[in-house]
C-alpha atoms as a PDB file:
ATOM      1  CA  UNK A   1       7.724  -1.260  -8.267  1.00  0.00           C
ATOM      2  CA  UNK A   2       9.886  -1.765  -5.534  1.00  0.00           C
ATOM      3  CA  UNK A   3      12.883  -1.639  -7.479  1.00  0.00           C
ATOM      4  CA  UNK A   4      12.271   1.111  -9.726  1.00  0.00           C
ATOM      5  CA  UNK A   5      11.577   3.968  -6.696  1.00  0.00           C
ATOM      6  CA  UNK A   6      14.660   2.447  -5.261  1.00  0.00           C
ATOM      7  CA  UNK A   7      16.228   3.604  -8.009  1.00  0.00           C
ATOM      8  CA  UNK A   8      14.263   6.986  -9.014  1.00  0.00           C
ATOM      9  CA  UNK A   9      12.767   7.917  -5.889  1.00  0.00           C
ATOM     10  CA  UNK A  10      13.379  11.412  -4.863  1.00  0.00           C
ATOM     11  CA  UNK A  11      13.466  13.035  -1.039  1.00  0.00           C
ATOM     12  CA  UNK A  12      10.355  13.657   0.027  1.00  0.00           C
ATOM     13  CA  UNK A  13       8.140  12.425  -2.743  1.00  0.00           C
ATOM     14  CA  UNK A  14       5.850   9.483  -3.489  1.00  0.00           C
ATOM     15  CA  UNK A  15       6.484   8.326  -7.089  1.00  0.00           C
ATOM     16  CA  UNK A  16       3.524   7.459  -9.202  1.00  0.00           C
ATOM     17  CA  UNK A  17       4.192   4.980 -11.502  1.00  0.00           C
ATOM     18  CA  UNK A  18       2.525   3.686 -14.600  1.00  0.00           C
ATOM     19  CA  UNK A  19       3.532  -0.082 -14.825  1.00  0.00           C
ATOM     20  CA  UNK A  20       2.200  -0.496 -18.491  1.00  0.00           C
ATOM     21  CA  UNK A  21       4.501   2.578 -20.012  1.00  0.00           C
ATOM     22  CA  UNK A  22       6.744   3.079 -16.882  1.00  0.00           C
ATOM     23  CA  UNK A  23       5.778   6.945 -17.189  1.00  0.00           C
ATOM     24  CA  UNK A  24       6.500   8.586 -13.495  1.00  0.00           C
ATOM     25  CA  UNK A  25       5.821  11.718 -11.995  1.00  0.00           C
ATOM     26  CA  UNK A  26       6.937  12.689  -8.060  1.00  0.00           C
ATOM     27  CA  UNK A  27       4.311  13.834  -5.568  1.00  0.00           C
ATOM     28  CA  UNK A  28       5.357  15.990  -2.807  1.00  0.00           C
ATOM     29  CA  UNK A  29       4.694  14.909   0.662  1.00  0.00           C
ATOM     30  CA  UNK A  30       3.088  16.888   3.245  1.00  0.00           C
ATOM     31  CA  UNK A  31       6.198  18.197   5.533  1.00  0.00           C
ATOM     32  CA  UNK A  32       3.716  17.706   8.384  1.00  0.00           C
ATOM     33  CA  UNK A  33       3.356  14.429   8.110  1.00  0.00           C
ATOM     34  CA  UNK A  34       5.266  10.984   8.865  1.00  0.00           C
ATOM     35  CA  UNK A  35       5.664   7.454   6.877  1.00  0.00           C
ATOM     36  CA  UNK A  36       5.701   5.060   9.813  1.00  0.00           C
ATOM     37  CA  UNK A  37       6.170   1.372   9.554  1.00  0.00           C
ATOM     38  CA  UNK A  38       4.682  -1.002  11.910  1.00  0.00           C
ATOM     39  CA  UNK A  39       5.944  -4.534  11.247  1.00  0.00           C
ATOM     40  CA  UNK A  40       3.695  -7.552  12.658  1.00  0.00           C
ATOM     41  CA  UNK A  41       6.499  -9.625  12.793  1.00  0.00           C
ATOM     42  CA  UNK A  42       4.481 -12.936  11.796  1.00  0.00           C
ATOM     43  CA  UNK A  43       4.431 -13.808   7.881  1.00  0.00           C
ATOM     44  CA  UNK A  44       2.169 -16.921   7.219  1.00  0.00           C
ATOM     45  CA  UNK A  45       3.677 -19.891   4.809  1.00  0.00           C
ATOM     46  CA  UNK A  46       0.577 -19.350   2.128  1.00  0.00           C
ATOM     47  CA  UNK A  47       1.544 -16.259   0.652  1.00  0.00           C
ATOM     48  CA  UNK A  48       3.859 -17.077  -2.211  1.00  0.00           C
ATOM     49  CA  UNK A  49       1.337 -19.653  -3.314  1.00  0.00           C
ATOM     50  CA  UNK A  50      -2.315 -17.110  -2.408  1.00  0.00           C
ATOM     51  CA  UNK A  51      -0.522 -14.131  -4.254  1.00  0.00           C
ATOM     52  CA  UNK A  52      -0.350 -16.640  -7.347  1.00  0.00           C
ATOM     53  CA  UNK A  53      -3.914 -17.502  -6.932  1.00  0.00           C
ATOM     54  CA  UNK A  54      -4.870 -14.081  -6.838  1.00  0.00           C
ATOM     55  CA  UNK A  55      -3.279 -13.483 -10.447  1.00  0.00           C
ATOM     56  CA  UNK A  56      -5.018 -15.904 -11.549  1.00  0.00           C
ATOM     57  CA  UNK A  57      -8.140 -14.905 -10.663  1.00  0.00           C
ATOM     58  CA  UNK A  58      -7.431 -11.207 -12.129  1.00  0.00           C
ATOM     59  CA  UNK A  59      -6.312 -13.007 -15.159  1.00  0.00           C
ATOM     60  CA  UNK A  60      -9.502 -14.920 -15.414  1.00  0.00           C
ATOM     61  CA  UNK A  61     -11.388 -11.994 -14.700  1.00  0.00           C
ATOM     62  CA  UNK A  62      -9.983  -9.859 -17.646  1.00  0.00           C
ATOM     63  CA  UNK A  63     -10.567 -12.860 -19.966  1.00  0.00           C
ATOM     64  CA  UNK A  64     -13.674 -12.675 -19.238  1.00  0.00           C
ATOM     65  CA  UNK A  65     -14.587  -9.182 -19.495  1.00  0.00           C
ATOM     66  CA  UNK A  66     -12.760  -8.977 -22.885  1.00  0.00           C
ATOM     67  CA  UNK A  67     -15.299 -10.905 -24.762  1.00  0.00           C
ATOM     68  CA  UNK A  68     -17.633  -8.116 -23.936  1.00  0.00           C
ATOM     69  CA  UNK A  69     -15.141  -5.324 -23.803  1.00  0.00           C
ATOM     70  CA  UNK A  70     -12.662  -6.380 -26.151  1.00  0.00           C
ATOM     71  CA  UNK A  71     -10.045  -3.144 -25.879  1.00  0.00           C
ATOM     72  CA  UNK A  72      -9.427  -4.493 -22.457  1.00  0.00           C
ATOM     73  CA  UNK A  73      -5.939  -5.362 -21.838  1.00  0.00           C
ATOM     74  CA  UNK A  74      -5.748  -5.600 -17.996  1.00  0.00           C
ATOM     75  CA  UNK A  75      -7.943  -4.441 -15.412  1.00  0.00           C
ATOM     76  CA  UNK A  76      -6.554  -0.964 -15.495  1.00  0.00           C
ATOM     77  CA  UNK A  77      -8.920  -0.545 -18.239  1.00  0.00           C
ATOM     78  CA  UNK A  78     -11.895  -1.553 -16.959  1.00  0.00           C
ATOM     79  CA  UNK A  79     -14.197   1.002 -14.691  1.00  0.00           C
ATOM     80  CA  UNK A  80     -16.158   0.189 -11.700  1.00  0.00           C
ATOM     81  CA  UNK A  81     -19.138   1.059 -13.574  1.00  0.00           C
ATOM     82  CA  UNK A  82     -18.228  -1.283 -16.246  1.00  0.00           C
ATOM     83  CA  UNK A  83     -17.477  -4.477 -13.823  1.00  0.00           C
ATOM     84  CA  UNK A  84     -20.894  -4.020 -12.708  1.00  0.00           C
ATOM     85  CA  UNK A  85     -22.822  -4.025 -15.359  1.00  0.00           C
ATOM     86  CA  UNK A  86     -20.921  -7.157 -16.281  1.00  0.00           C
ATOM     87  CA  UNK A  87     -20.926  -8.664 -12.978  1.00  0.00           C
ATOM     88  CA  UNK A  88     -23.577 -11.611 -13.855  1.00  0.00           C
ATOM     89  CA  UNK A  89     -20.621 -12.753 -15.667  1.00  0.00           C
ATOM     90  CA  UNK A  90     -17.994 -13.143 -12.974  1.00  0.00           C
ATOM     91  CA  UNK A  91     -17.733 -15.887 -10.074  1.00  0.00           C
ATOM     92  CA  UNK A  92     -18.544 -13.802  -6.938  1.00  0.00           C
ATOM     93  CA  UNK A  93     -14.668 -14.361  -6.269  1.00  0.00           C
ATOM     94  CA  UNK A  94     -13.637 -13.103  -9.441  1.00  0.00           C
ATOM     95  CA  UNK A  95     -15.559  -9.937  -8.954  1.00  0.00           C
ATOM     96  CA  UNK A  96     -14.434  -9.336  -5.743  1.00  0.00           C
ATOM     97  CA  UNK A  97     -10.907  -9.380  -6.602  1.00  0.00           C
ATOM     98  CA  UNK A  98     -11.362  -7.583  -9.649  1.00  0.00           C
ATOM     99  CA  UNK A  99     -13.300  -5.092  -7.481  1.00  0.00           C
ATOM    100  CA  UNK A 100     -10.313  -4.695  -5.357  1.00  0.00           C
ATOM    101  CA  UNK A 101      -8.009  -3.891  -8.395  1.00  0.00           C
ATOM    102  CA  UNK A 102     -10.294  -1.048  -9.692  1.00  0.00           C
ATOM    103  CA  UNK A 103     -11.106   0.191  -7.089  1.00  0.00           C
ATOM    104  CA  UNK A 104      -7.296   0.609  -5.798  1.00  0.00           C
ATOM    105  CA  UNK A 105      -6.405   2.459  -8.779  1.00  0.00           C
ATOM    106  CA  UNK A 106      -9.326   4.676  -8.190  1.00  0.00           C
ATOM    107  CA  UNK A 107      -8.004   5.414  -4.662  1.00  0.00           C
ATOM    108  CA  UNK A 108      -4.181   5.699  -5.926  1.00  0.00           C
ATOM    109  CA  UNK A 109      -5.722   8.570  -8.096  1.00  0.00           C
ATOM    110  CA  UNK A 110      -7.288  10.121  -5.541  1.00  0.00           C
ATOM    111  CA  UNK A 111      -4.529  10.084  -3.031  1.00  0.00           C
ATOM    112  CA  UNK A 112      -2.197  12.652  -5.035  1.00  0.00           C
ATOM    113  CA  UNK A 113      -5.140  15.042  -5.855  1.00  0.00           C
ATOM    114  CA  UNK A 114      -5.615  15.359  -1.964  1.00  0.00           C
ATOM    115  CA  UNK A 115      -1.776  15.285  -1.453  1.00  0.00           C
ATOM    116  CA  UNK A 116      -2.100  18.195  -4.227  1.00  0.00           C
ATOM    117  CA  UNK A 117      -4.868  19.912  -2.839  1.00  0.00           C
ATOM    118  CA  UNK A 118      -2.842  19.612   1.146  1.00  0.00           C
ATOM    119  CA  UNK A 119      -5.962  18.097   2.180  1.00  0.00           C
ATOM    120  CA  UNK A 120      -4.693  15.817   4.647  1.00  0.00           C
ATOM    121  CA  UNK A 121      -8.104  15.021   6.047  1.00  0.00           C
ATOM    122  CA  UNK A 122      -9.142  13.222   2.553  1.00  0.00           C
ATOM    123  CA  UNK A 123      -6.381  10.657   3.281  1.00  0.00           C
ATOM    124  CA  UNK A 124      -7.684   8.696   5.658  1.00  0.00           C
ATOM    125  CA  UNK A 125     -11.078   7.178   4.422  1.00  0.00           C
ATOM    126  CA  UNK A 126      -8.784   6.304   1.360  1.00  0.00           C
ATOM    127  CA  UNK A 127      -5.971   4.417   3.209  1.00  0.00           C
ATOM    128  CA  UNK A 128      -9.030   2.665   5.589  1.00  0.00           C
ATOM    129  CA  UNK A 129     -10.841   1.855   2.733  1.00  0.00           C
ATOM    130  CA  UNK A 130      -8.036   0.243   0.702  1.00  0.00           C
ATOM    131  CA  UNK A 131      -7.072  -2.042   3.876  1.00  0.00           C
ATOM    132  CA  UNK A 132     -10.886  -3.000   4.063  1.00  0.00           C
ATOM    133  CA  UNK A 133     -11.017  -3.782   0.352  1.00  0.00           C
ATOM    134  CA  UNK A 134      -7.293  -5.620   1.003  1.00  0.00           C
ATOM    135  CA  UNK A 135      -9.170  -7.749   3.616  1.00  0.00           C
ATOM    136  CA  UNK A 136     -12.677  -8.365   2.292  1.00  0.00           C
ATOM    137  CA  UNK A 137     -12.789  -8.246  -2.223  1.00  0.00           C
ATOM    138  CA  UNK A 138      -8.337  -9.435  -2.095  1.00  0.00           C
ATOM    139  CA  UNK A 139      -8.742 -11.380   1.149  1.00  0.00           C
ATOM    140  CA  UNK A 140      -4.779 -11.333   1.752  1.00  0.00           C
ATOM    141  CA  UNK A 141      -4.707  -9.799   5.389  1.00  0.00           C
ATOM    142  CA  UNK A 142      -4.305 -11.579   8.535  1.00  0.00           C
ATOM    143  CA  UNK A 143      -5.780 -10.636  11.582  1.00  0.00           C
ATOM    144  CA  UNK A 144      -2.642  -9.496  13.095  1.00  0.00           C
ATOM    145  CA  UNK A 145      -2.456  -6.677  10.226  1.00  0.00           C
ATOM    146  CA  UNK A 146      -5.920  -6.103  10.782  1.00  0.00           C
ATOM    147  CA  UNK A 147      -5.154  -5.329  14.863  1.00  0.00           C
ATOM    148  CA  UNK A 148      -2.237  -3.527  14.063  1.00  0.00           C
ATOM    149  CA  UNK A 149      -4.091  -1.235  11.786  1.00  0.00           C
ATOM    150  CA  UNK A 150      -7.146  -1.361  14.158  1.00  0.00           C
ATOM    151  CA  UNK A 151      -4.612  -0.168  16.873  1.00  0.00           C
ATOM    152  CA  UNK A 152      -3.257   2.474  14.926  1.00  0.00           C
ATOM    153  CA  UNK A 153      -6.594   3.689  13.938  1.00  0.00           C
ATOM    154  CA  UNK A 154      -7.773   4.731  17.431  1.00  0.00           C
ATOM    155  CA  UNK A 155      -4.180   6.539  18.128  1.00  0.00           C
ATOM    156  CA  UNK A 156      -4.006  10.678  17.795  1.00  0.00           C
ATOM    157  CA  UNK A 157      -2.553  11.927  15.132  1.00  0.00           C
ATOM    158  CA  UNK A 158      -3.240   8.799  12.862  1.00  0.00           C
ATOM    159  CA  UNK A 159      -4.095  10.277   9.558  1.00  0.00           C
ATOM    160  CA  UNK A 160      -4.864   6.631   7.935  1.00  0.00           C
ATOM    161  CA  UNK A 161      -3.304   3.270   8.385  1.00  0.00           C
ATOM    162  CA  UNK A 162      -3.551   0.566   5.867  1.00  0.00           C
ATOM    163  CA  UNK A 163      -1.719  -3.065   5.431  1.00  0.00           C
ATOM    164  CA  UNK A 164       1.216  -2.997   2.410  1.00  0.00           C
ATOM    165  CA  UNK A 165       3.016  -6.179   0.928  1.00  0.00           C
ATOM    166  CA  UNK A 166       1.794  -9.117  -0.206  1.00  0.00           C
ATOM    167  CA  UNK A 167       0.104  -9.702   2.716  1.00  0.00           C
ATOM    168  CA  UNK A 168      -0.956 -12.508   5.147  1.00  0.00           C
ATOM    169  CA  UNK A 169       1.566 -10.533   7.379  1.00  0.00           C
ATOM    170  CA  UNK A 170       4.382  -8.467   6.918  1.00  0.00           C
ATOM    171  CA  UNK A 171       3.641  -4.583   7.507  1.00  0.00           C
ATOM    172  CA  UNK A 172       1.253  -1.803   7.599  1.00  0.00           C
ATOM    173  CA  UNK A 173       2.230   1.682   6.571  1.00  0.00           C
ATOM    174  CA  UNK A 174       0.451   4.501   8.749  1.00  0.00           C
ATOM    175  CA  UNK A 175       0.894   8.417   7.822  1.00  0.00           C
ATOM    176  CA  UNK A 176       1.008  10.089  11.552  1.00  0.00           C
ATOM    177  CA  UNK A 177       1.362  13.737  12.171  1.00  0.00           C
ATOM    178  CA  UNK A 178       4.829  14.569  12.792  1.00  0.00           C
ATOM    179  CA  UNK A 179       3.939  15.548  16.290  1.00  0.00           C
ATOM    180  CA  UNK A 180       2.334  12.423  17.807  1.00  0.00           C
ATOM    181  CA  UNK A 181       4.751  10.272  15.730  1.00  0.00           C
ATOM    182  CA  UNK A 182       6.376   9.429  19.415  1.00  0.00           C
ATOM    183  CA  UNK A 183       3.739   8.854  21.113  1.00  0.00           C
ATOM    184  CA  UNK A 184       1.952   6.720  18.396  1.00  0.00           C
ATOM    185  CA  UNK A 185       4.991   4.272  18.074  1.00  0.00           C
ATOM    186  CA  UNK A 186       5.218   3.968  22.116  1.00  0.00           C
ATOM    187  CA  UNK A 187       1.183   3.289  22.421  1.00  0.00           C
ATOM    188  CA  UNK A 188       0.995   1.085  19.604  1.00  0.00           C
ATOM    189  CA  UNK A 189       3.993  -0.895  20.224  1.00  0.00           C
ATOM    190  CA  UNK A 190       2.748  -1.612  23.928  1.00  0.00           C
ATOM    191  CA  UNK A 191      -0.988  -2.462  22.689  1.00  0.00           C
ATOM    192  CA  UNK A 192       0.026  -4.936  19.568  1.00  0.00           C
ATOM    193  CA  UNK A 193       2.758  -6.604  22.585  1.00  0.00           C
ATOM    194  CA  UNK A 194       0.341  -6.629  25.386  1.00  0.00           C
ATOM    195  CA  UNK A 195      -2.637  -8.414  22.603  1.00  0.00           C
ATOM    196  CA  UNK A 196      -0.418 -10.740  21.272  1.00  0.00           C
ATOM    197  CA  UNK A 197       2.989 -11.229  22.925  1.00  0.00           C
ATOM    198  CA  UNK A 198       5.483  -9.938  19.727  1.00  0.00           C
ATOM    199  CA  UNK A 199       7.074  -7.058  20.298  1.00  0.00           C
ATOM    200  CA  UNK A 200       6.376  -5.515  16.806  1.00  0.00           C
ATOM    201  CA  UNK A 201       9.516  -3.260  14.925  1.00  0.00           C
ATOM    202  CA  UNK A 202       8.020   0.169  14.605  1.00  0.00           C
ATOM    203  CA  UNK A 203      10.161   3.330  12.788  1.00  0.00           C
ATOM    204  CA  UNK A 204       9.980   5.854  10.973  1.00  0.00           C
ATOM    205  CA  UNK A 205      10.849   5.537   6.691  1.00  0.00           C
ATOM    206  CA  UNK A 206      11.356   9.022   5.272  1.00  0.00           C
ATOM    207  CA  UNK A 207      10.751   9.064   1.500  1.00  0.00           C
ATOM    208  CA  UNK A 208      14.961   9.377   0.285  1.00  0.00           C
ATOM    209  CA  UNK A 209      16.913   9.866  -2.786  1.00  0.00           C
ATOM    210  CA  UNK A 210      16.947   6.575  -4.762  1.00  0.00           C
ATOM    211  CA  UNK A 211      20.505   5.167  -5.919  1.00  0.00           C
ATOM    212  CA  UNK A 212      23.349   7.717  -5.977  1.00  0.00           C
ATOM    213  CA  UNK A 213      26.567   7.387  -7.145  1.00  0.00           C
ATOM    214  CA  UNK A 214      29.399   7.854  -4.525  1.00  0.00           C
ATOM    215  CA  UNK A 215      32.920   8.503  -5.340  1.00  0.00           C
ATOM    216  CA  UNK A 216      35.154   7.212  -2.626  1.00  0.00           C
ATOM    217  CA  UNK A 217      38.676   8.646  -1.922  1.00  0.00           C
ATOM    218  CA  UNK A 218      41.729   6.305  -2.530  1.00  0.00           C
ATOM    219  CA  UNK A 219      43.103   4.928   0.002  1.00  0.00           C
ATOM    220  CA  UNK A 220      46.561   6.085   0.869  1.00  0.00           C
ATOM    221  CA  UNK A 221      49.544   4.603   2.623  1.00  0.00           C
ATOM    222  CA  UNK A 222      49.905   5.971   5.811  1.00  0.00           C
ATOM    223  CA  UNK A 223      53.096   8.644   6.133  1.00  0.00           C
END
């Protein structure tokens, strides 16, 4: 994902991407509105190995619905309604992160109708809820993100705040109005340093053009 908005991203847009067919549309921003990164500046050593675990576990899970649901390819294709009624199947841990999964795409979806409707108000709960389910059903926060993004929370202007990466550290991405942005990255930068001595990078990441092609001029001997 990373890669391909790098390369089709578009200023001031979010791209929404479908992984299976790699169909993409762009979703305008609000112009009110900033994309600000607050990095925790710790990253803990299990990640690589807890983000294959989690796979697994996904995997498992749509193994296991597919003997009852057998058009399911991936969780994508499973509803919340459906993991329920099938839940008696599932290891509590296997429902939880397949919980997590469905439920994210649910909130994905509802993200661009609000950012179609200009209802910035409907973005919070939906970025708060997706770090809680990050934390609790995928279990792949850290309770530095979780401070950070408590931190955040309690800041005017703070639309929603919510942990992004693989977790167990890294970042959180927090959508501030454009007026507080300032003031945010000042109070949250001195609250995160005072509670845990790092001095966390905080800034601003505008959504830009993805890869251009530049033509440079030839260099020419100097007269």
């Amino acid at each position: 994902m990373d890669q391909f908005v790098s390369c089709y991203g578009r200023a001031g847009h979010a791209l929404l991407l479908d992984c299976r067919s790699l169909e993409h549309k762009f979703v305008r921003l609000p112009a009110d509105l900033q994309l600000v990164i607050c990095n925790t500046m710790v990253r803990h050593e299990l990640a690589s190995g807890e983000y294959n675990a989690r796979r697994a576990e996904c995997e498992e899970g749509v193994r296991i619905l597919r003997i009852v649901l057998p058009e399911v390819r991936a969780l994508r294709d499973v509803t919340l309604s459906q993991l329920e009624d099938h839940r008696r199947n599932l290891s509590p841990k296997v429902f939880a992160r397949c919980h997590h999964v469905i439920s994210e795409n649910a909130r994905v979806k509802s993200v661009v109708e609000a950012f179609h409707r200009g209802d910035n108000k409907a973005l919070g709960p939906l970025l708060q809820n997706s770090h809680r389910s990050l934390r609790d059903d995928f279990e792949v926060s850290c309770k530095e993100l979780d401070l950070m993004v408590e931190i955040a929370t309690a800041q005017p202007g703070l639309i929603g705040a919510r942990m992004t990466g693989g977790g167990f550290g890294g970042c959180t991405i927090n959508l501030v109005e454009s007026a507080a942005v300032s003031d945010f990255r000042r109070k949250v930068a001195a609250e995160y340093s005072s509670t845990t001595g790092l001095t966390p990078e905080i800034y601003v990441s505008p959504a830009s053009e993805g890869v251009q092609q530049i033509a440079l001029a030839e260099n020419k001997p100097a007269m």
